[in-house]
C-alpha atoms as a PDB file:
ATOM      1  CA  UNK A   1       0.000   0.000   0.000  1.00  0.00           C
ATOM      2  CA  UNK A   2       1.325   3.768  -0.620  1.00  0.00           C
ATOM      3  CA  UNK A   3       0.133   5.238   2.238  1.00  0.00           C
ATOM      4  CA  UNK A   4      -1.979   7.780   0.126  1.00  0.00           C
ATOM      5  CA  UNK A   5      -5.265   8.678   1.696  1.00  0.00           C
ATOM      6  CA  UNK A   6      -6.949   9.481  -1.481  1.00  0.00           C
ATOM      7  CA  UNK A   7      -6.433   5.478  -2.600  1.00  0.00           C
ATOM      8  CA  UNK A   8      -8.105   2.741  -1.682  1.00  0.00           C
ATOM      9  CA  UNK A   9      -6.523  -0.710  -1.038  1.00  0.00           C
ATOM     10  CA  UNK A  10      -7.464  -1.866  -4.737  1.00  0.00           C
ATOM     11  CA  UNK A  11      -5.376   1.206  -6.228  1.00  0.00           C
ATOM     12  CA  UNK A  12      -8.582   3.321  -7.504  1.00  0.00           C
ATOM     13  CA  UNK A  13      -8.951   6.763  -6.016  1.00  0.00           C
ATOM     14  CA  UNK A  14     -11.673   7.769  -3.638  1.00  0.00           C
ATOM     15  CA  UNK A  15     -13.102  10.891  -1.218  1.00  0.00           C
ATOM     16  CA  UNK A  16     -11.823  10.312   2.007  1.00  0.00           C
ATOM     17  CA  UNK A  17     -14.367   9.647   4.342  1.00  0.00           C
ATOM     18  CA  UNK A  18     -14.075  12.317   7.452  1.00  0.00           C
ATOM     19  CA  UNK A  19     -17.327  11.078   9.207  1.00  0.00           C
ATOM     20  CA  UNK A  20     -15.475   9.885  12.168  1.00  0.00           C
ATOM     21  CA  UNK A  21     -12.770  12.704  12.376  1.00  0.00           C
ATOM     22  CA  UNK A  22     -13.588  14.868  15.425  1.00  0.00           C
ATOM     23  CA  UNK A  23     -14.374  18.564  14.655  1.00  0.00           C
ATOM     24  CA  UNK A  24     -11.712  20.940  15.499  1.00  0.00           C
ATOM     25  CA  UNK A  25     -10.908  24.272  14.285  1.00  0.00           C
ATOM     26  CA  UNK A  26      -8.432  24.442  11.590  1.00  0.00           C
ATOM     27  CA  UNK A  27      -6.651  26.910   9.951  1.00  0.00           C
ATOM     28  CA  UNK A  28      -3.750  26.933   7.016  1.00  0.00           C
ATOM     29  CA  UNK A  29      -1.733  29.976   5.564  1.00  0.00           C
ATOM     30  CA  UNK A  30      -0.397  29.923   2.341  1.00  0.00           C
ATOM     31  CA  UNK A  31       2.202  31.976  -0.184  1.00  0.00           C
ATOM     32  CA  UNK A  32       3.142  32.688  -3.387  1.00  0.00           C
ATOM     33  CA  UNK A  33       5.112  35.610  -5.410  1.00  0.00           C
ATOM     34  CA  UNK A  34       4.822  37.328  -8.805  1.00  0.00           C
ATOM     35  CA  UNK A  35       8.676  38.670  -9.756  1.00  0.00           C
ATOM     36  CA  UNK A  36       8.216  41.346 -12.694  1.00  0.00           C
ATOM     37  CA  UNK A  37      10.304  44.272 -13.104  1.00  0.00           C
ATOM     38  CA  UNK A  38      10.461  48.048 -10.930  1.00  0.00           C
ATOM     39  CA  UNK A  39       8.006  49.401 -13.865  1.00  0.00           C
ATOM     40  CA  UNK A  40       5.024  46.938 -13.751  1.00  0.00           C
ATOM     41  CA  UNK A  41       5.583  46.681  -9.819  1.00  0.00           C
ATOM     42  CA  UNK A  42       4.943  50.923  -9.660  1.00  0.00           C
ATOM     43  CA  UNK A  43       1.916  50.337 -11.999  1.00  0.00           C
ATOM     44  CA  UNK A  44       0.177  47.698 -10.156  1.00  0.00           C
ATOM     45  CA  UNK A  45       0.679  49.941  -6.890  1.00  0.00           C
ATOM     46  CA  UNK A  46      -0.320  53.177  -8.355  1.00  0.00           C
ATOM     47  CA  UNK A  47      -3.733  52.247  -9.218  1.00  0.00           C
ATOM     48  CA  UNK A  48      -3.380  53.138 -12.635  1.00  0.00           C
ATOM     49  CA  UNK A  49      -3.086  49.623 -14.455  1.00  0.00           C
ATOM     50  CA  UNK A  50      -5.896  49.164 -17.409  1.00  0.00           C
ATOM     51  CA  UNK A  51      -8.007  46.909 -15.591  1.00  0.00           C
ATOM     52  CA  UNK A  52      -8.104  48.757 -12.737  1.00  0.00           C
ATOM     53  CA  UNK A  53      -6.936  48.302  -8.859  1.00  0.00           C
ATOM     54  CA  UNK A  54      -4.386  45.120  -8.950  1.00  0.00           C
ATOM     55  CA  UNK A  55      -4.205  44.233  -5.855  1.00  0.00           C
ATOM     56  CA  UNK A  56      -8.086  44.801  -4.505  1.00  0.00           C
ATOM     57  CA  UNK A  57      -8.724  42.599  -7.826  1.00  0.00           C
ATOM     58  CA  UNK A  58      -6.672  39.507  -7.103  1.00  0.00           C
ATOM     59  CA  UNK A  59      -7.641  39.480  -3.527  1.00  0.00           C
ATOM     60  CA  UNK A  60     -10.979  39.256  -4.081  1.00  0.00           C
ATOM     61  CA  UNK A  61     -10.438  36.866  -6.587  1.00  0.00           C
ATOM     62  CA  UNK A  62      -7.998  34.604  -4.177  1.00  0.00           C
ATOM     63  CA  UNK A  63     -10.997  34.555  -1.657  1.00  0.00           C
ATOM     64  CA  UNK A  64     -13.659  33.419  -4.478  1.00  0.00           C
ATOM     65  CA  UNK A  65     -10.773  30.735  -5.357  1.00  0.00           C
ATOM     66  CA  UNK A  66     -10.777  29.629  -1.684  1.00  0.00           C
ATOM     67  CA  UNK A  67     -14.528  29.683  -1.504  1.00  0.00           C
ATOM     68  CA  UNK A  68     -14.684  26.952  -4.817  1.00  0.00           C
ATOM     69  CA  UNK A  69     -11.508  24.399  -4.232  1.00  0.00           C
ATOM     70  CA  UNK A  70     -13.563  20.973  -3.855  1.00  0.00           C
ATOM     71  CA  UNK A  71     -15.189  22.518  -7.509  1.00  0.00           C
ATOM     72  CA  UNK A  72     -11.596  22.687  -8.912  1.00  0.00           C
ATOM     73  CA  UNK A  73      -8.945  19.663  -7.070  1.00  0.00           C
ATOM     74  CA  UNK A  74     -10.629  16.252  -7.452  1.00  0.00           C
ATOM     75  CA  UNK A  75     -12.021  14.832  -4.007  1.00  0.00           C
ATOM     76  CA  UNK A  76     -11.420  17.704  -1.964  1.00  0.00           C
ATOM     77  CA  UNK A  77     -14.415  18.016   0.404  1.00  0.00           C
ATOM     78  CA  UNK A  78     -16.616  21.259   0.095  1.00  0.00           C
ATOM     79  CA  UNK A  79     -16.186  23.070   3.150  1.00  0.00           C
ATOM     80  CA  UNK A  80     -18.044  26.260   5.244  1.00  0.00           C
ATOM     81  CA  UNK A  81     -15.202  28.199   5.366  1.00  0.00           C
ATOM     82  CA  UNK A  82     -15.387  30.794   8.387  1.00  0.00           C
ATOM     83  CA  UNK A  83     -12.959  33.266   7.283  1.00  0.00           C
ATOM     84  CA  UNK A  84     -10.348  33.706   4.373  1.00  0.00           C
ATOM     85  CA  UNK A  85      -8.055  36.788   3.846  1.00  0.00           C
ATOM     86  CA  UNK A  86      -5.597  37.275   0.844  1.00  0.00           C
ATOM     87  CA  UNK A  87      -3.161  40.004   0.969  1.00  0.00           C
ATOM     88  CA  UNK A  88      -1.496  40.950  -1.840  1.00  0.00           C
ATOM     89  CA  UNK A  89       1.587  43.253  -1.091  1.00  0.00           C
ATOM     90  CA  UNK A  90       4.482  44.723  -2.618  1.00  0.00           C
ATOM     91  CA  UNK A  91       8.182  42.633  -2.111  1.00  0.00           C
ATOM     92  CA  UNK A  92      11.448  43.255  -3.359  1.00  0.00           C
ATOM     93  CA  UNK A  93      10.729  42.195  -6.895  1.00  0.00           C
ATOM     94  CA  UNK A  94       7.119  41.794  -7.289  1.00  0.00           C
ATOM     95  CA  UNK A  95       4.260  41.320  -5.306  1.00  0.00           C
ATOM     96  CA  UNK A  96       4.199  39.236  -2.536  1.00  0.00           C
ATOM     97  CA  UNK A  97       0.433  37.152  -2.494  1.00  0.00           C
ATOM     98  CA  UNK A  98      -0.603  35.466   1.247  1.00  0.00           C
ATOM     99  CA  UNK A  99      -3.669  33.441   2.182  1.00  0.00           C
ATOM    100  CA  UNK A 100      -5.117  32.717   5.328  1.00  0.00           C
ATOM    101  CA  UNK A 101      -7.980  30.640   5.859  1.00  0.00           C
ATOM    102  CA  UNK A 102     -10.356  29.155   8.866  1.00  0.00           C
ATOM    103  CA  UNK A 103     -12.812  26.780   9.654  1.00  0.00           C
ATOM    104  CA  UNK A 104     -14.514  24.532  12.073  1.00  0.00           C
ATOM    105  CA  UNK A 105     -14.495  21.455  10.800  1.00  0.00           C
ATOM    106  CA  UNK A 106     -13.348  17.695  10.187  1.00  0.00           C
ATOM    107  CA  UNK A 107     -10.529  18.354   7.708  1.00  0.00           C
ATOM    108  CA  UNK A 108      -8.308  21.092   6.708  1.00  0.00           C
ATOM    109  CA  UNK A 109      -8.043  24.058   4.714  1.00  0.00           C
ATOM    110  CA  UNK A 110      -4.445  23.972   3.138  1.00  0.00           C
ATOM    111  CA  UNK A 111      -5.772  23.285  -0.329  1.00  0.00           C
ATOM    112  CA  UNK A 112      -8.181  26.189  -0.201  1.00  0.00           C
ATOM    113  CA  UNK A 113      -5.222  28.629   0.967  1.00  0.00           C
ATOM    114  CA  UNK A 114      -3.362  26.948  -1.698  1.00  0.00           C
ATOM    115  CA  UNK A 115      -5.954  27.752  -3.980  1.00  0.00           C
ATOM    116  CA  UNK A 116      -6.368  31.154  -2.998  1.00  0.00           C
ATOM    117  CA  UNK A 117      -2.979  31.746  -3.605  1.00  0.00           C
ATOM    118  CA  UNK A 118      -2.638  30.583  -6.645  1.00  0.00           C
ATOM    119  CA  UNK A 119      -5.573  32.398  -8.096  1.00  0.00           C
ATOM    120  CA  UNK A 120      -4.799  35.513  -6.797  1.00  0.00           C
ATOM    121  CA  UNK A 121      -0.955  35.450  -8.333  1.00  0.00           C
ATOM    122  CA  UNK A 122      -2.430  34.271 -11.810  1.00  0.00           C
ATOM    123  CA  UNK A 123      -4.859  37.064 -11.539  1.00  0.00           C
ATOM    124  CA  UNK A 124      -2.052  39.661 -10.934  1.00  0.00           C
ATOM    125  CA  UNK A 125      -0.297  38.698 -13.850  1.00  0.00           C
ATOM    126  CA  UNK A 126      -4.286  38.506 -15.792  1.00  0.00           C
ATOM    127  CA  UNK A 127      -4.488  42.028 -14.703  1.00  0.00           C
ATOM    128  CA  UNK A 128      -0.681  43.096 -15.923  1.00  0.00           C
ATOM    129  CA  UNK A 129       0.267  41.028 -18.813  1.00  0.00           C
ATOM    130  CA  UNK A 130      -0.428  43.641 -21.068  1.00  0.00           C
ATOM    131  CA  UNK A 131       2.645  45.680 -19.502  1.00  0.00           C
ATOM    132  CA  UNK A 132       4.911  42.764 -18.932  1.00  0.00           C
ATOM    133  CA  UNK A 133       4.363  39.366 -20.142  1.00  0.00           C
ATOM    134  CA  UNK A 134       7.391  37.730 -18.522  1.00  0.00           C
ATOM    135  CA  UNK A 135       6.451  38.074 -14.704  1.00  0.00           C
ATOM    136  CA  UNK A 136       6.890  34.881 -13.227  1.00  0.00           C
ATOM    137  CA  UNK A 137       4.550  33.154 -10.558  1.00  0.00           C
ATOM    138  CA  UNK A 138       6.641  31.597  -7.847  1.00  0.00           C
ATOM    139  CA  UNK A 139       7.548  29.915  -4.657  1.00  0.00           C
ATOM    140  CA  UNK A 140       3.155  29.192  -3.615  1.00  0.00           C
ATOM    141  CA  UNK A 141       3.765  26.875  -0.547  1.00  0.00           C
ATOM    142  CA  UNK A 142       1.938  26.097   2.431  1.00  0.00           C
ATOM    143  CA  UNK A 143       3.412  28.132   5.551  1.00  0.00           C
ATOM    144  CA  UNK A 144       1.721  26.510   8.241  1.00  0.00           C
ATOM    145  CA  UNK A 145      -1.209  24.750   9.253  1.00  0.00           C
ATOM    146  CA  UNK A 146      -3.112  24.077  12.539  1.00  0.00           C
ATOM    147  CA  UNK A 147      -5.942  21.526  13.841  1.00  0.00           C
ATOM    148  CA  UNK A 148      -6.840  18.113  13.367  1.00  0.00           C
ATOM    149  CA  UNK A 149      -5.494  15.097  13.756  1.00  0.00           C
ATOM    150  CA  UNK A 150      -2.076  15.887  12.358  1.00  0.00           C
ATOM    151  CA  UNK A 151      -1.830  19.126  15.017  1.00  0.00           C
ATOM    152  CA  UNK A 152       0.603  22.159  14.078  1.00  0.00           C
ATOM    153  CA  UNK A 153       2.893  22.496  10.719  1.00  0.00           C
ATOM    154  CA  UNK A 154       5.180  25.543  10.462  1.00  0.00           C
ATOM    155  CA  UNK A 155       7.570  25.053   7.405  1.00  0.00           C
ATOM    156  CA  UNK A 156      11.109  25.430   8.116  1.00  0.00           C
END
């Protein structure tokens, strides 16, 4: 056997069944970076990109990413999140894109801060391709997650 949750003993994938998990509140924070150059960073933070506010965009679209996971990864469970909150803020090099998201429930949230993530850093570069169409989305990893069964994850 591999160990994997998501397989059964005959090999075939399934939906993990988290009827008997206890319900605890969970939480998982995510990141993620778009690197472009000192020109399309001042236009994303001035306000003045074509298709309007950069960083209010993406965030709002990294919490509608959060909000649909189990509709876009294959047997995640749909969950009633309780809170999610994407910053998107200027780094050296780019923008700097962070997720945090809750719930009270029987399994975690790292996909949807994943998610969220990842959907707000493609919609950054959505929003500023037209000034610079060799940003580059990197480094989206989980930072740490609390709850369950597995209890507290802080990456090193």
């Amino acid at each position: 056997m591999s160990g994997l949750t998501h397989i059964d003993e005959t090999g075939r994938a399934h939906m993990v069944d988290v009827s008997n998990k206890a319900v605890t509140a969970r939480e998982a924070v995510a990141e993620g970076f778009v690197r472009m150059t000192p020109a399309t960073l001042a236009l994303a933070l001035s306000g003045d990109a074509k298709k309007g506010d950069v960083r209010a965009t993406a965030e709002i679209a990294g919490i509608m990413a959060a909000k649909r996971t189990s509709e876009l990864i294959p047997l995640c469970h749909p969950l009633a999140l309780s809170k999610v909150e994407v910053r998107v803020a200027p780094g050296e090099g780019g923008l700097s894109v962070t997720a945090r998201v809750r719930t009270t429930g029987q399994t975690g949230v790292e996909m949807e801060a994943l998610t969220a993530v990842s959907v707000a850093c493609l919609t950054v570069y959505d929003m500023l391709k037209a000034a610079e169409k060799g940003m580059v989305i990197e480094a989206v990893r989980l930072v740490a997650k609390s709850g369950g069964a597995s209890g507290d994850w802080t990456a090193p």
